[in-house]
Protein backbone atom coordinates (compact mmCIF):
# COMPACT_ATOMS: atom_id res chain seq x y z
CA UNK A 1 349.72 95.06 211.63
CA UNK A 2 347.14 93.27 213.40
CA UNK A 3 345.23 94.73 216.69
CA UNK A 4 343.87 92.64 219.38
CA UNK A 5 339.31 92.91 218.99
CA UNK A 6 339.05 91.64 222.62
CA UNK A 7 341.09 90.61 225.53
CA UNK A 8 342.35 87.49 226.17
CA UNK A 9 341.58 85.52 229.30
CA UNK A 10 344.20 84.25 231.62
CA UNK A 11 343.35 80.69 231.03
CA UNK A 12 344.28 80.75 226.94
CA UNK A 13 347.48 82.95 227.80
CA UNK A 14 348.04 80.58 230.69
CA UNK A 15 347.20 77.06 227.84
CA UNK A 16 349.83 79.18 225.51
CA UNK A 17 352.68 79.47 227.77
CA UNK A 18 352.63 76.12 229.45
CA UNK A 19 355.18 74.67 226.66
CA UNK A 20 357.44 78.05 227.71
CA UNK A 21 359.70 76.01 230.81
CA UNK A 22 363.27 75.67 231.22
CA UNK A 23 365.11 72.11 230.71
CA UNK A 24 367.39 70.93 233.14
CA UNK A 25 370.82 70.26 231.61
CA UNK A 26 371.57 66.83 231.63
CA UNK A 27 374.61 65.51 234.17
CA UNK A 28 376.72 62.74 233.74
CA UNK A 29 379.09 61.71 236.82
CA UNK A 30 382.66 62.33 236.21
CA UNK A 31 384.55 59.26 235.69
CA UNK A 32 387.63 60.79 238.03
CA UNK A 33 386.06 61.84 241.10
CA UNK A 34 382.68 61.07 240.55
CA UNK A 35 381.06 64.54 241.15
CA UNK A 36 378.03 65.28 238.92
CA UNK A 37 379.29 67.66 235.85
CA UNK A 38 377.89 69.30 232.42
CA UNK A 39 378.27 66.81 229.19
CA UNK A 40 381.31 68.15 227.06
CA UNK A 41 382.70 70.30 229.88
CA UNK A 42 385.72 69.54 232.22
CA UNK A 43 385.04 68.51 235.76
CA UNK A 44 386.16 70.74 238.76
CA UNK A 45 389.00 68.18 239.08
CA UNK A 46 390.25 68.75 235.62
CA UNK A 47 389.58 65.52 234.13
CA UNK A 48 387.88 65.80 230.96
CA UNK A 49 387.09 62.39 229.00
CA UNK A 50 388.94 60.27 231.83
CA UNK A 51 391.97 61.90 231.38
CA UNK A 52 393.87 64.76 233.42
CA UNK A 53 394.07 67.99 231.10
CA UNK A 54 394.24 70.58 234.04
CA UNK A 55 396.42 70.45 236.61
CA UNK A 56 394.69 71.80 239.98
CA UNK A 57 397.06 73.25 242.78
């Protein structure tokens, strides 16, 4: 197993890490109501693909 000789400064930890970020998920507007919702999930109204699959009370 390898050991560390010397420490690392914060600046090449900091140049390693800056590829480590979260992606927002990408929203598409539902085509029922219009309210922003996930790709490949049903909307809050329970449309999914333009058509009513759930029915909400």
């Amino acid at each position: 197993m390898a050991v560390q000789q010397r420490r690392n400064s914060k600046t090449r930890k900091a140049k390693r890490r800056t590829h480590y970020k979260l992606a927002a998920p990408t929203l598409t507007k539902c085509p029922v109501c219009g309210e922003y919702k996930q790709m490949h999930k049903v909307c809050e109204c329970g449309a999914f693909n333009g058509k009513s699959v759930v029915e909400k009370a």
